[in-house]
PDB file of N, CA and C in Angstrom:
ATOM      1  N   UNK A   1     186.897 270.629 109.427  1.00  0.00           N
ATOM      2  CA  UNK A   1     186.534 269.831 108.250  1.00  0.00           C
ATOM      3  C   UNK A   1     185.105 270.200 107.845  1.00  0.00           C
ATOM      4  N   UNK A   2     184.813 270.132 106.914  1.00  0.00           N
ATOM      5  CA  UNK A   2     183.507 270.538 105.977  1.00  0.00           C
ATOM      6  C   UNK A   2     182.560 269.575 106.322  1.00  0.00           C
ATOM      7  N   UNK A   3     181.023 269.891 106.663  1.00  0.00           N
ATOM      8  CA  UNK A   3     180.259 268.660 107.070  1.00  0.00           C
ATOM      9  C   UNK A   3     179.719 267.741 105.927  1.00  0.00           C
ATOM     10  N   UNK A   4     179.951 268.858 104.428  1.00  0.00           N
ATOM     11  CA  UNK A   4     179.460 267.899 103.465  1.00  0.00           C
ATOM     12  C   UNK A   4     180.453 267.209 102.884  1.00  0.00           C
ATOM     13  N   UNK A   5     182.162 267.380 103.140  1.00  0.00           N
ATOM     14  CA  UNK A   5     182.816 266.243 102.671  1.00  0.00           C
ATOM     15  C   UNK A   5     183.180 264.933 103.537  1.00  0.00           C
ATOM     16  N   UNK A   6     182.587 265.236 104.878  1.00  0.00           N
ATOM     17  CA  UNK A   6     182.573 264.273 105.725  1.00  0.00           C
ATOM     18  C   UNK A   6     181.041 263.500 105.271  1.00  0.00           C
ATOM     19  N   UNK A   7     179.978 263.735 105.495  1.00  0.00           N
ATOM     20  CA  UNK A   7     178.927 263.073 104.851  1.00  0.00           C
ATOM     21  C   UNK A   7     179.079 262.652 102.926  1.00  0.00           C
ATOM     22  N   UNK A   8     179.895 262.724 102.411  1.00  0.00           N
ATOM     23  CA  UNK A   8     180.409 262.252 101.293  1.00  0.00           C
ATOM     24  C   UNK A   8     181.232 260.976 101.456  1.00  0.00           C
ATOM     25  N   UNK A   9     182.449 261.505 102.366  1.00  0.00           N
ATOM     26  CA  UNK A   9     183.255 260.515 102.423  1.00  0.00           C
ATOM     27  C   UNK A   9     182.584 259.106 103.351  1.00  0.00           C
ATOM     28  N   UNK A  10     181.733 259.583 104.639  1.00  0.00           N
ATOM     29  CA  UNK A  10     181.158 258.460 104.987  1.00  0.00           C
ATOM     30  C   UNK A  10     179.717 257.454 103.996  1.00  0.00           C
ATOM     31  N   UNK A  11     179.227 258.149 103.021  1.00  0.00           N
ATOM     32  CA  UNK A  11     178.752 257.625 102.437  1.00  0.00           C
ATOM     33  C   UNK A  11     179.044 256.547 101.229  1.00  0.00           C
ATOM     34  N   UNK A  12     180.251 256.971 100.616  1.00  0.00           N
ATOM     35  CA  UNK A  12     181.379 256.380  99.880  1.00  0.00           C
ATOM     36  C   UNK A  12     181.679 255.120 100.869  1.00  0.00           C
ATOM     37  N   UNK A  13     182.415 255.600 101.643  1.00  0.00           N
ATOM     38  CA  UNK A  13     182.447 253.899 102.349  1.00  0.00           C
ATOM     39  C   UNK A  13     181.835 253.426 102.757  1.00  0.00           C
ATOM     40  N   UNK A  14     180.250 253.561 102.877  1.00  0.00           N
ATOM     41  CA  UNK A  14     179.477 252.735 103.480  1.00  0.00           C
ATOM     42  C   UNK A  14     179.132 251.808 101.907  1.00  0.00           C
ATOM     43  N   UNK A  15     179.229 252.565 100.636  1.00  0.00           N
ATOM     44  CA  UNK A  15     178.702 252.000  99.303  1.00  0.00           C
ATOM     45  C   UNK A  15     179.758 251.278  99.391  1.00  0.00           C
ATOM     46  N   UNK A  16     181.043 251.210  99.525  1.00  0.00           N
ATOM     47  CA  UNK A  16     181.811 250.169  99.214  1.00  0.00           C
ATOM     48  C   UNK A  16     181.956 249.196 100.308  1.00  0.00           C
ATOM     49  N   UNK A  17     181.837 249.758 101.366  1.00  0.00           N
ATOM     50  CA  UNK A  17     181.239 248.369 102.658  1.00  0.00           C
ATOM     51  C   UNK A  17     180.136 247.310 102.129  1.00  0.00           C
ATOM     52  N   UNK A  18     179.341 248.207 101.680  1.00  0.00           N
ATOM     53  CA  UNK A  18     177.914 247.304 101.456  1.00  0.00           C
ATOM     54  C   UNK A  18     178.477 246.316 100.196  1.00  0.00           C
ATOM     55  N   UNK A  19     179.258 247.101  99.106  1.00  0.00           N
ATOM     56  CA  UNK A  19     179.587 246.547  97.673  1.00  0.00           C
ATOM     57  C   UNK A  19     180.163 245.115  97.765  1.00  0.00           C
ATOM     58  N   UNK A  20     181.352 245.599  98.610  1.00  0.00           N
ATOM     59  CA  UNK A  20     182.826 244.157  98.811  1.00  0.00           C
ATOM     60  C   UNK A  20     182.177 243.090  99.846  1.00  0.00           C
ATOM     61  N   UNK A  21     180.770 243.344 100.413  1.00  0.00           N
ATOM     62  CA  UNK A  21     180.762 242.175 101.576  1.00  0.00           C
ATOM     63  C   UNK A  21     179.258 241.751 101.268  1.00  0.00           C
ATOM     64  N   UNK A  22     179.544 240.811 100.309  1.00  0.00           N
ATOM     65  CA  UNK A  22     178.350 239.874  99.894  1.00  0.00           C
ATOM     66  C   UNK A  22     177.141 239.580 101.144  1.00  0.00           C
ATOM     67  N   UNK A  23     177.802 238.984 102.403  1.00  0.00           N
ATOM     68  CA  UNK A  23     176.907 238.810 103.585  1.00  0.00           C
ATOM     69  C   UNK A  23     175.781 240.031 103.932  1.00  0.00           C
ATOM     70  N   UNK A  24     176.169 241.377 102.991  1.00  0.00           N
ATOM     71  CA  UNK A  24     175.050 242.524 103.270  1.00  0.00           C
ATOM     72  C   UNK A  24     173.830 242.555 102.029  1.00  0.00           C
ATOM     73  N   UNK A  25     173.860 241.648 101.030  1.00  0.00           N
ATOM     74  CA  UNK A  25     173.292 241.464  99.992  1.00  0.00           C
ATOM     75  C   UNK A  25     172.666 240.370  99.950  1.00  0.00           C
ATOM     76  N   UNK A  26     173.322 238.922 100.201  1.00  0.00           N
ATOM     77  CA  UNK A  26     173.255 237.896  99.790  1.00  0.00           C
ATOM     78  C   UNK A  26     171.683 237.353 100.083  1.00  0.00           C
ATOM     79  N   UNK A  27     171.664 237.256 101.674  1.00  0.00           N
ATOM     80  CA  UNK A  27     170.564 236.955 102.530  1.00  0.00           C
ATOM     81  C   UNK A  27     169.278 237.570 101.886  1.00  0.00           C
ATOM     82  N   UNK A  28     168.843 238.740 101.406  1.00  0.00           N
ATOM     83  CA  UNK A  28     168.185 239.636 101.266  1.00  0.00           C
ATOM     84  C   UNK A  28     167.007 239.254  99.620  1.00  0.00           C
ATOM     85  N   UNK A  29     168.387 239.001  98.751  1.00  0.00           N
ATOM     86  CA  UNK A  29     168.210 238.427  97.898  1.00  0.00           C
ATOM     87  C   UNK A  29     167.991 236.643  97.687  1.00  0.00           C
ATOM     88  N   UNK A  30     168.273 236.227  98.561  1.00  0.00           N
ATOM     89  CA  UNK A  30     168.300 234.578  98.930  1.00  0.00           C
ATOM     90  C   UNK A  30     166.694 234.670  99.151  1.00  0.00           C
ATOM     91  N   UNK A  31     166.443 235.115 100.488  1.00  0.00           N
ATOM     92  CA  UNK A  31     164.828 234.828 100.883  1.00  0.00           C
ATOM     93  C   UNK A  31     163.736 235.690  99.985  1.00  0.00           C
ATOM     94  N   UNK A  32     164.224 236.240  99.220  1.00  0.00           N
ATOM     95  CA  UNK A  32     163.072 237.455  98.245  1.00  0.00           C
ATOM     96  C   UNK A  32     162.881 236.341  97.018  1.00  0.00           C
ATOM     97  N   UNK A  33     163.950 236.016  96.590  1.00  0.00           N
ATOM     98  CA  UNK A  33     163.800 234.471  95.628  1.00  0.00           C
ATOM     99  C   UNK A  33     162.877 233.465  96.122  1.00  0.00           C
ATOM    100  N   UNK A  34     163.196 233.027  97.690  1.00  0.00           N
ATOM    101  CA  UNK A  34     162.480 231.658  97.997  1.00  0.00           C
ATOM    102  C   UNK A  34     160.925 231.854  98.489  1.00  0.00           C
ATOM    103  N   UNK A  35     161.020 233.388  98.954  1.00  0.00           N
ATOM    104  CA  UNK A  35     159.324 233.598  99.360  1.00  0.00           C
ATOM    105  C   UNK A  35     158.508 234.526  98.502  1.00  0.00           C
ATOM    106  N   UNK A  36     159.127 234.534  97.070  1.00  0.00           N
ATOM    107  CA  UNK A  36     158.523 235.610  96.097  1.00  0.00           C
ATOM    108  C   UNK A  36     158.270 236.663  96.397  1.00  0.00           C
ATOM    109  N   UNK A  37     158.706 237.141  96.809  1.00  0.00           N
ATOM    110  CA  UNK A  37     159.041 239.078  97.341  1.00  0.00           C
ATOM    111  C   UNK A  37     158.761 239.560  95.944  1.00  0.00           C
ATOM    112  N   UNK A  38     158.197 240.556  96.307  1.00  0.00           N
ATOM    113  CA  UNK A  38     157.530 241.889  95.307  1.00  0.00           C
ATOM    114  C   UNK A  38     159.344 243.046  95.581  1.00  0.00           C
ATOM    115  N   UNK A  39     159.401 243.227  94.620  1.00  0.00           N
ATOM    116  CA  UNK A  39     160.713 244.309  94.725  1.00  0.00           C
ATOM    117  C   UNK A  39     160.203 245.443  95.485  1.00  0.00           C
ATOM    118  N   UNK A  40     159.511 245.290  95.747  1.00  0.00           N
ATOM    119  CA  UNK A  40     159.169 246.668  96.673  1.00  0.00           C
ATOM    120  C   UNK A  40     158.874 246.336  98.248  1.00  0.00           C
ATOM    121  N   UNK A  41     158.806 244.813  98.687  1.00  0.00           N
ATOM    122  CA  UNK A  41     159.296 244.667 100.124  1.00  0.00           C
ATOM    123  C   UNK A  41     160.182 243.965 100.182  1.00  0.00           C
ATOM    124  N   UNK A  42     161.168 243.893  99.258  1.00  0.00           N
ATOM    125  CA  UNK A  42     162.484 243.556  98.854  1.00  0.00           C
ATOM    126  C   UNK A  42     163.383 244.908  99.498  1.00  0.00           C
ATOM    127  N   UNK A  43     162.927 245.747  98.840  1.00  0.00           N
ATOM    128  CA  UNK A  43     163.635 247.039  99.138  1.00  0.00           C
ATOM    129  C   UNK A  43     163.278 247.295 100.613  1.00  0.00           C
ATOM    130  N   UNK A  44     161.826 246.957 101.204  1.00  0.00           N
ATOM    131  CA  UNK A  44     161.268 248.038 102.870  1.00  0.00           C
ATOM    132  C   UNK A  44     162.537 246.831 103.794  1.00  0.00           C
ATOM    133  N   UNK A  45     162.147 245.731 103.330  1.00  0.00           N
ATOM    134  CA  UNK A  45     163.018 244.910 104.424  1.00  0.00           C
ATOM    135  C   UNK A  45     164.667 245.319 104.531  1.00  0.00           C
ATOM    136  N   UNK A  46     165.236 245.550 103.174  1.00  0.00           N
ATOM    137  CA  UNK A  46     166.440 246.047 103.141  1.00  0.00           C
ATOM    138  C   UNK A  46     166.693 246.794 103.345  1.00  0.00           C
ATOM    139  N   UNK A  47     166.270 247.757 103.243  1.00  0.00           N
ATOM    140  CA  UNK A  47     166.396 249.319 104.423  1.00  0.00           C
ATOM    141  C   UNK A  47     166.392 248.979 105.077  1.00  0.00           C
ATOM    142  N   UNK A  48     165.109 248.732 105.735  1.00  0.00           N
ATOM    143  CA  UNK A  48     164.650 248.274 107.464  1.00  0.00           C
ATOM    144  C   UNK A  48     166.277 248.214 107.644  1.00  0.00           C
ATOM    145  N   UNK A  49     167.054 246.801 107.525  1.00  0.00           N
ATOM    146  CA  UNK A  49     167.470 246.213 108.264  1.00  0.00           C
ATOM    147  C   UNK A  49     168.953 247.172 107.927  1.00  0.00           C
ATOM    148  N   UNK A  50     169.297 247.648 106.843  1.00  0.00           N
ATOM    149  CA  UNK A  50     170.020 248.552 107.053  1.00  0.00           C
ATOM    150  C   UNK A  50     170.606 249.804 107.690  1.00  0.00           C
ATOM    151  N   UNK A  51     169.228 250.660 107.908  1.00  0.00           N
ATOM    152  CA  UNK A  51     168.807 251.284 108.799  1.00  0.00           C
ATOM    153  C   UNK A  51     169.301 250.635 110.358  1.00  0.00           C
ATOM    154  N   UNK A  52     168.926 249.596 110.834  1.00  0.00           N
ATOM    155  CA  UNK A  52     169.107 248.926 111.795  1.00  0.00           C
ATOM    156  C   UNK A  52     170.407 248.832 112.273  1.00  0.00           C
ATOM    157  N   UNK A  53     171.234 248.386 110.651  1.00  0.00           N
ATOM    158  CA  UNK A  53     172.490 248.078 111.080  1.00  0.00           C
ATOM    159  C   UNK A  53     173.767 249.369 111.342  1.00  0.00           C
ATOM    160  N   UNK A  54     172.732 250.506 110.381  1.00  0.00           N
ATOM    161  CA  UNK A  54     173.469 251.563 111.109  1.00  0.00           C
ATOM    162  C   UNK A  54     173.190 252.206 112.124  1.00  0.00           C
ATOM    163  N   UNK A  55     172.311 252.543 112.637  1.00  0.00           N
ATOM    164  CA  UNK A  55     171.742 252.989 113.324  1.00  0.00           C
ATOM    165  C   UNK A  55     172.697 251.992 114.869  1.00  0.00           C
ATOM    166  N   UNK A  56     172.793 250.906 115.095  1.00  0.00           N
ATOM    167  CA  UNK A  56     173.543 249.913 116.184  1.00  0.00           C
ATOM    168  C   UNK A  56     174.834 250.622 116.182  1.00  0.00           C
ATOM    169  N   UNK A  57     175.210 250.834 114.950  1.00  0.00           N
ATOM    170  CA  UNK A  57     176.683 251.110 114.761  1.00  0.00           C
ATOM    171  C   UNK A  57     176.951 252.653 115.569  1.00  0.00           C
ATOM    172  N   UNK A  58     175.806 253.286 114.647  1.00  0.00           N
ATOM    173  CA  UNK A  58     176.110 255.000 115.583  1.00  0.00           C
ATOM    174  C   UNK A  58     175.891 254.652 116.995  1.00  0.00           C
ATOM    175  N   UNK A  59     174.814 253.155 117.829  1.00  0.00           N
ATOM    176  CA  UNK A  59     174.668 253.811 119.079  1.00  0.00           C
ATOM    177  C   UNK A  59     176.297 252.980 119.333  1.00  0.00           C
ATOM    178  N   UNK A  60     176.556 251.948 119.400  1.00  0.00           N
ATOM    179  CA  UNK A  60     177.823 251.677 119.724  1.00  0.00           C
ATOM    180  C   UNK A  60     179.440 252.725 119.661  1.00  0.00           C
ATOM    181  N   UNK A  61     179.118 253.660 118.766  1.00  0.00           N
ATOM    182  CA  UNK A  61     180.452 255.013 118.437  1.00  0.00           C
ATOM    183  C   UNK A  61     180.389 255.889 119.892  1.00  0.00           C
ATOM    184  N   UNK A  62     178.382 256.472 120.127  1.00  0.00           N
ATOM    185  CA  UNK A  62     178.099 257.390 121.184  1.00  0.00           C
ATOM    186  C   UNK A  62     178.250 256.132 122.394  1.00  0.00           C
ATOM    187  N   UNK A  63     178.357 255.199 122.743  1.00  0.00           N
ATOM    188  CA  UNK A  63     178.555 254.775 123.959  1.00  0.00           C
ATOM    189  C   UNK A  63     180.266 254.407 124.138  1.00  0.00           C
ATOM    190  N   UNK A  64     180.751 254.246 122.854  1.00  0.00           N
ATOM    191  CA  UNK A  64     182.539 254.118 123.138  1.00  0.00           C
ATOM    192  C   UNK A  64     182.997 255.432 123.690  1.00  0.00           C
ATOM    193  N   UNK A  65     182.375 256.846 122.563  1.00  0.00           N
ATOM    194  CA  UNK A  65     182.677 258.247 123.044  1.00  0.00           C
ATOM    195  C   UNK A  65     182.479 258.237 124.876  1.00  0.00           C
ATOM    196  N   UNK A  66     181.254 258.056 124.988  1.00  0.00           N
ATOM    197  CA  UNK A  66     180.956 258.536 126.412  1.00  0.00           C
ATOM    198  C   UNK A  66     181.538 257.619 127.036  1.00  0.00           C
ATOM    199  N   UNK A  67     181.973 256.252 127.157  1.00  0.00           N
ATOM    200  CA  UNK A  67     182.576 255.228 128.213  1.00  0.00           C
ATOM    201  C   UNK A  67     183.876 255.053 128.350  1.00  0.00           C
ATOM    202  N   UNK A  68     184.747 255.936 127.053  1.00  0.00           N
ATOM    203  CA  UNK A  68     186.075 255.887 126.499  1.00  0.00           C
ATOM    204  C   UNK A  68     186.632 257.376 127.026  1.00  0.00           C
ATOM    205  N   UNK A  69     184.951 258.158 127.223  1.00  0.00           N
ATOM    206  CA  UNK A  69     185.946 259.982 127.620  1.00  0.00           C
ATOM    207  C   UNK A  69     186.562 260.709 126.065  1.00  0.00           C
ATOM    208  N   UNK A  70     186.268 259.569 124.846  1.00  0.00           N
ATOM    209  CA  UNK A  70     187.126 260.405 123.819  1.00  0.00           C
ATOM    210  C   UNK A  70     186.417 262.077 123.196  1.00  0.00           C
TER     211      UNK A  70
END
């Protein structure tokens, strides 16, 4: 398989992961309203924590690989 239609296709579903599940938006935008966030640590926190949340996800794949033998 091609590495750039695999980094396509996983990017595609991560935009529509993020799109269909309000709980990855909601929060973000909730506290940037109530503590007057500047759109620009609107955005560092939302990375940040995006970043975060993928980043858990890849280490959880490399510890199923290695504990699973797949």
């Amino acid at each position: 398989m091609d590495m750039s239609l695999l980094i396509a296709g996983a990017a595609g579903l991560g935009f529509i992961h993020t799109v269909t599940g309000p709980d990855h938006y909601v929060p973000f935008t909730v506290m940037a309203r109530a503590e007057n966030w500047s759109l620009a640590k609107t955005a560092d926190d939302t990375v940040a924590c995006g970043l975060g949340h993928v980043g858990s996800s890849v280490v959880l794949c490399v510890l199923a690989i290695v504990l699973l033998g797949v």
